[in-house]
Protein backbone atom coordinates (compact mmCIF):
# COMPACT_ATOMS: atom_id res chain seq x y z
CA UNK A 1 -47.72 4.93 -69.95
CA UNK A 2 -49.50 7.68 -69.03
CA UNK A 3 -48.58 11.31 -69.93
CA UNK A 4 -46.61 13.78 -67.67
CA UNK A 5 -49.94 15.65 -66.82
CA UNK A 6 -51.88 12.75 -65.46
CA UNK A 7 -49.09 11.27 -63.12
CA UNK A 8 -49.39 12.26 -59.38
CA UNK A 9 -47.19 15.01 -57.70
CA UNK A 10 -46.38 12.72 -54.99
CA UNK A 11 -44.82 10.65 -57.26
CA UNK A 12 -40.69 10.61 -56.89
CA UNK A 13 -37.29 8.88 -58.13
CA UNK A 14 -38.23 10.25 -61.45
CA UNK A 15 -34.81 10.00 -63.66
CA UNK A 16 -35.55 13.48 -64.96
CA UNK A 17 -33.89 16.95 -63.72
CA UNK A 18 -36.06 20.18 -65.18
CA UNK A 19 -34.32 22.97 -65.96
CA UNK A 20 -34.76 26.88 -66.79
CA UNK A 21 -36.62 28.90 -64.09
CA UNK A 22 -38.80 26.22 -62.20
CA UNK A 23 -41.34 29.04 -61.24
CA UNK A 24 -42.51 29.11 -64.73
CA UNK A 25 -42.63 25.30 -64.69
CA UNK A 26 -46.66 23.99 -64.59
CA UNK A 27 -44.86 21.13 -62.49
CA UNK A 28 -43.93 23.48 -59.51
CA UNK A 29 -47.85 25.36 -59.76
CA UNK A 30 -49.02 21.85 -59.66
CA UNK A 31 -47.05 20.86 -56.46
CA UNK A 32 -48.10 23.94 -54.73
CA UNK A 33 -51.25 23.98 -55.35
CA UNK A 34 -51.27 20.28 -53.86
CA UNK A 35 -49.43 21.83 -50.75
CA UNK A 36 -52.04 24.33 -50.37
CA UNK A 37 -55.10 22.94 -51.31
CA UNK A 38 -54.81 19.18 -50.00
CA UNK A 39 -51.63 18.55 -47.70
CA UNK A 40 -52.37 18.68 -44.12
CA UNK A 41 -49.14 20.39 -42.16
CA UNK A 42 -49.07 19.47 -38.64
CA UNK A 43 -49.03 22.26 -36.49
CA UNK A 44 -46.13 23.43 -34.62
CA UNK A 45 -45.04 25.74 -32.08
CA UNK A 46 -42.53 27.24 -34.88
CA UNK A 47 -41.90 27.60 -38.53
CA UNK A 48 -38.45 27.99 -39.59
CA UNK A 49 -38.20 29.41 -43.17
CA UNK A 50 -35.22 28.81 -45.51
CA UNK A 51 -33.92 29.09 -48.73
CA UNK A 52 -33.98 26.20 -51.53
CA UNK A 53 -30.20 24.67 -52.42
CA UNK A 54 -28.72 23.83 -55.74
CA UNK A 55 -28.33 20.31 -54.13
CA UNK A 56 -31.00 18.00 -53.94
CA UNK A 57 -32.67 16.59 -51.70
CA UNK A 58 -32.34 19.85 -49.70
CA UNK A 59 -31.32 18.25 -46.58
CA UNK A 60 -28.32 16.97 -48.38
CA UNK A 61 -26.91 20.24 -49.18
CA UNK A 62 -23.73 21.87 -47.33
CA UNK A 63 -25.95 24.68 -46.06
CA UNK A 64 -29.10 22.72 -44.73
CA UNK A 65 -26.77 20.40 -42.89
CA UNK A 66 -25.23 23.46 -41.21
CA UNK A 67 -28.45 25.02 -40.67
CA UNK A 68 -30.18 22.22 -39.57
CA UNK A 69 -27.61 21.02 -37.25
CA UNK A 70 -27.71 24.80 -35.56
CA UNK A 71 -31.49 24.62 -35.48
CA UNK A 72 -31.33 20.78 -33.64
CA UNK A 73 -29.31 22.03 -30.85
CA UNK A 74 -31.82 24.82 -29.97
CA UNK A 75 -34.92 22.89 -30.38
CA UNK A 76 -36.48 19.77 -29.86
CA UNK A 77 -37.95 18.15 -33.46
CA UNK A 78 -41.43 18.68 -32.21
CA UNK A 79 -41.29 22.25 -31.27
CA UNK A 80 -40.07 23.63 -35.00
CA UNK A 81 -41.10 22.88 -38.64
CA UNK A 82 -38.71 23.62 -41.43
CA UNK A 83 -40.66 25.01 -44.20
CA UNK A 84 -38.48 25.41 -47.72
CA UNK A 85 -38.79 28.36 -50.11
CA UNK A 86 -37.53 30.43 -52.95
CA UNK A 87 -37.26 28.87 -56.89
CA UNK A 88 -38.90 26.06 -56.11
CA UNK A 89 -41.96 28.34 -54.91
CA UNK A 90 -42.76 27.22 -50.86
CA UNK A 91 -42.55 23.63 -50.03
CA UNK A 92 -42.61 21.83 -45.80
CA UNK A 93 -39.20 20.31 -45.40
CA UNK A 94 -40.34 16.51 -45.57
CA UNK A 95 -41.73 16.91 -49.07
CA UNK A 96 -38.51 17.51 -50.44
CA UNK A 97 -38.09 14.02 -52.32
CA UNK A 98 -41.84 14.87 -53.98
CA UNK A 99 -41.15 15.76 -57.59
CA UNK A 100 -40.43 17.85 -58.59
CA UNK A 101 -38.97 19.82 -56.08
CA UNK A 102 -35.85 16.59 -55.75
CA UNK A 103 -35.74 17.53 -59.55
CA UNK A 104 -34.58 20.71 -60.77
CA UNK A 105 -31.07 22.22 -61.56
CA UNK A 106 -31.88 26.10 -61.33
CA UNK A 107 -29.60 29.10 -59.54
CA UNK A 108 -31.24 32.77 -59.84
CA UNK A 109 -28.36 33.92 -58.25
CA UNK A 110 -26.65 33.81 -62.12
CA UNK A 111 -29.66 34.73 -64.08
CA UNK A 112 -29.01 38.50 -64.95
CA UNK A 113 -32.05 38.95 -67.20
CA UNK A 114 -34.22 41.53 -65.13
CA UNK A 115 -37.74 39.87 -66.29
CA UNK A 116 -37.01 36.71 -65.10
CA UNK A 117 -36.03 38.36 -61.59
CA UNK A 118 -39.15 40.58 -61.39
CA UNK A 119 -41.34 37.44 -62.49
CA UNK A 120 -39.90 35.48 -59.73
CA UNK A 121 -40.93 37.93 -57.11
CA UNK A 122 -44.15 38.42 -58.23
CA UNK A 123 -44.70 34.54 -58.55
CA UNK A 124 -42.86 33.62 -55.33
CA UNK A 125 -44.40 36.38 -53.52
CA UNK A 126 -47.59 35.15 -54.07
CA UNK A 127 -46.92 31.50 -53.75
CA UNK A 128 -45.64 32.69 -50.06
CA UNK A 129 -48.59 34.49 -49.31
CA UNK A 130 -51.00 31.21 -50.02
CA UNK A 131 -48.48 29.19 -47.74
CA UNK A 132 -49.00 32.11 -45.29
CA UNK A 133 -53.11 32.30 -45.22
CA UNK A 134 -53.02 28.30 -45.12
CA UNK A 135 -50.86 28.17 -42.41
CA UNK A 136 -52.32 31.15 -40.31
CA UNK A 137 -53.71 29.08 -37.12
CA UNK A 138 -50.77 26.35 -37.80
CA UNK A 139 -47.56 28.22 -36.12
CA UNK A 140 -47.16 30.13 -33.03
CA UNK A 141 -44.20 31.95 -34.47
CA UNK A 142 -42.07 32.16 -37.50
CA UNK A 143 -38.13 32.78 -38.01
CA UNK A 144 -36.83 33.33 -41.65
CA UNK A 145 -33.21 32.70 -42.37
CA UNK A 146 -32.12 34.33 -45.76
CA UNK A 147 -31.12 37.25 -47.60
CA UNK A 148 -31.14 38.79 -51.35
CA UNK A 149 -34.43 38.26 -53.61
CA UNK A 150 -35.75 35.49 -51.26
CA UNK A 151 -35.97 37.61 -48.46
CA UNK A 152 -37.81 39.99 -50.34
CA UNK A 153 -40.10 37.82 -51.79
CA UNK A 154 -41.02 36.12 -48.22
CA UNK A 155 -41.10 39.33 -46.24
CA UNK A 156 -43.01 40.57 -49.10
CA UNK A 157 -46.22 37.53 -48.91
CA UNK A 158 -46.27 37.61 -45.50
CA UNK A 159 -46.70 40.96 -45.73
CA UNK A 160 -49.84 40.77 -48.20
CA UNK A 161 -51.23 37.38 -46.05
CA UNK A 162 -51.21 39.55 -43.06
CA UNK A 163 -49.48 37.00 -41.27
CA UNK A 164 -45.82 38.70 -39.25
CA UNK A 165 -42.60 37.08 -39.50
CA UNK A 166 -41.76 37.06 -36.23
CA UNK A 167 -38.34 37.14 -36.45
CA UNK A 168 -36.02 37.94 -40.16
CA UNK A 169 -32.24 36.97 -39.40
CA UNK A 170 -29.51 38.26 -40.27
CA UNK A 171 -30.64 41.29 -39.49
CA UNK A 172 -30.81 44.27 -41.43
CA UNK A 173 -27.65 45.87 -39.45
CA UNK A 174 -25.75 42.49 -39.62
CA UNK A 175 -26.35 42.59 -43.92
CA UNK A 176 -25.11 46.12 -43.92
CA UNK A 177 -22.09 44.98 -41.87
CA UNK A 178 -21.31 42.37 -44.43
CA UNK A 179 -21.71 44.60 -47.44
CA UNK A 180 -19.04 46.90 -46.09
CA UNK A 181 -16.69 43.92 -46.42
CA UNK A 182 -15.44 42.84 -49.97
CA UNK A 183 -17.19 39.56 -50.49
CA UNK A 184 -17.39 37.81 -54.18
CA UNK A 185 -21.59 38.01 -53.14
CA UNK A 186 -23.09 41.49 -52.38
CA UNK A 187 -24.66 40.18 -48.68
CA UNK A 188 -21.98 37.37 -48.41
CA UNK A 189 -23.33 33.56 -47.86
CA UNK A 190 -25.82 32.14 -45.49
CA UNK A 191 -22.73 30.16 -44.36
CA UNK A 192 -20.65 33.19 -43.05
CA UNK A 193 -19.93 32.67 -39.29
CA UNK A 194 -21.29 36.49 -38.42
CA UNK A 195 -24.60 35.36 -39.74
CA UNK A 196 -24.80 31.78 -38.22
CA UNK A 197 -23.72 33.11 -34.81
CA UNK A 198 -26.83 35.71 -35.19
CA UNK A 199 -28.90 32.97 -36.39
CA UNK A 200 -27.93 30.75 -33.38
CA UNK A 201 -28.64 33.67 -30.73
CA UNK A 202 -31.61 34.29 -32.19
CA UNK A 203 -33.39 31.22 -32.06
CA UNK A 204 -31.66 30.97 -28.27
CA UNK A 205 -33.39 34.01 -27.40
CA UNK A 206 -36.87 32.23 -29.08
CA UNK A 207 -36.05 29.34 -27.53
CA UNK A 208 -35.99 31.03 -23.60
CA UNK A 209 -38.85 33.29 -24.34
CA UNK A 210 -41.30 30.18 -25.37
CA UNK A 211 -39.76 27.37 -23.14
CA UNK A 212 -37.43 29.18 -20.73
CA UNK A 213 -33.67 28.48 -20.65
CA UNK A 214 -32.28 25.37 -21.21
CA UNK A 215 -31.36 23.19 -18.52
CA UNK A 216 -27.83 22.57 -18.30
């Protein structure tokens, strides 16, 4: 059988789940630097940027389903491309099943050691940033959904690619809004309704500017 090393990172239904931080993983640099240096991604009118989920695949998960459903009645499947990012480094949507990002059990969000944190934004900043060069000419315009440490991190290597996000929801004043309120999370959850009824103007708003309105 041949060793971990040598087997392909295309390969999937491995019956293995990694865990500890993934971004230190050789697995995940390996992956990514398959996305980046060999995987053609089809180019789209828009890239829609979103967090990883603790459920896997990704499109299984409470919040992608909620997201995704949002994002479906906006857009037509060939205007938009869902791009996936944070722990798992920066990975298009239908690689999700490609190991090992369909094999990881790993939630920052409980990881209080401070070096671990800074590492991941310095890894996952620059991960972004490759994503961001190789994908210059790909996308007419880009829309980011998420908040904490992955927000920082994406806003961060698109930043240092020189390549805009063209629109970061919630927005800032929305965040601020939900820190005021006493929520178990400091910004609250993706899920809340103020931030999914932000999310759903915005891309509404996208949606009319590149296509016009929708016809009823």
């Amino acid at each position: 059988m041949a060793d971990e090393e040598e087997r392909s990172p295309l390969q999937s239904g491995k019956n293995v789940i990694l865990t500890g931080p993934p971004f230190y993983l050789p697995e995940f640099e390996t992956s990514y630097r398959y996305i980046i240096d060999e995987y053609e991604v089809t180019p789209r009118d828009i890239a829609i940027f979103m967090p990883c989920a603790v459920r896997k695949p990704y499109s299984t998960s409470p919040s992608h389903r909620v997201i995704r459903k949002i994002i479906s009645e906006i857009f037509e499947p060939h205007e938009y491309h869902i791009v996936i990012f944070g722990t798992c480094g920066i990975v298009p949507a239908e690689l999700e099943e490609m190991y090992p990002y369909a094999h990881y059990k790993y939630m920052l969000g409980k990881c209080n050691d401070k070096k671990i944190q800074a590492d991941f934004l310095k890894i996952e900043t620059g991960r972004v940033k490759g994503y961001m060069e190789k994908t210059r000419d790909i996308y007419k315009y880009r829309i980011a959904y998420c908040i904490g440490v992955f927000r920082e991190a994406l806003v961060q290597g698109s930043k240092e690619a020189g390549v805009p996000i063209d629109m970061v929801l919630p927005t800032r004043d929305m965040i601020n809004k939900i820190i005021e309120q006493d929520c178990p999370f400091e910004e609250g959850s993706l899920l809340m309704d103020e931030y999914l009824e932000e999310f759903y103007l915005g891309l509404e708003r996208v949606r009319n500017s590149l296509y016009g309105p929708a016809i009823p």
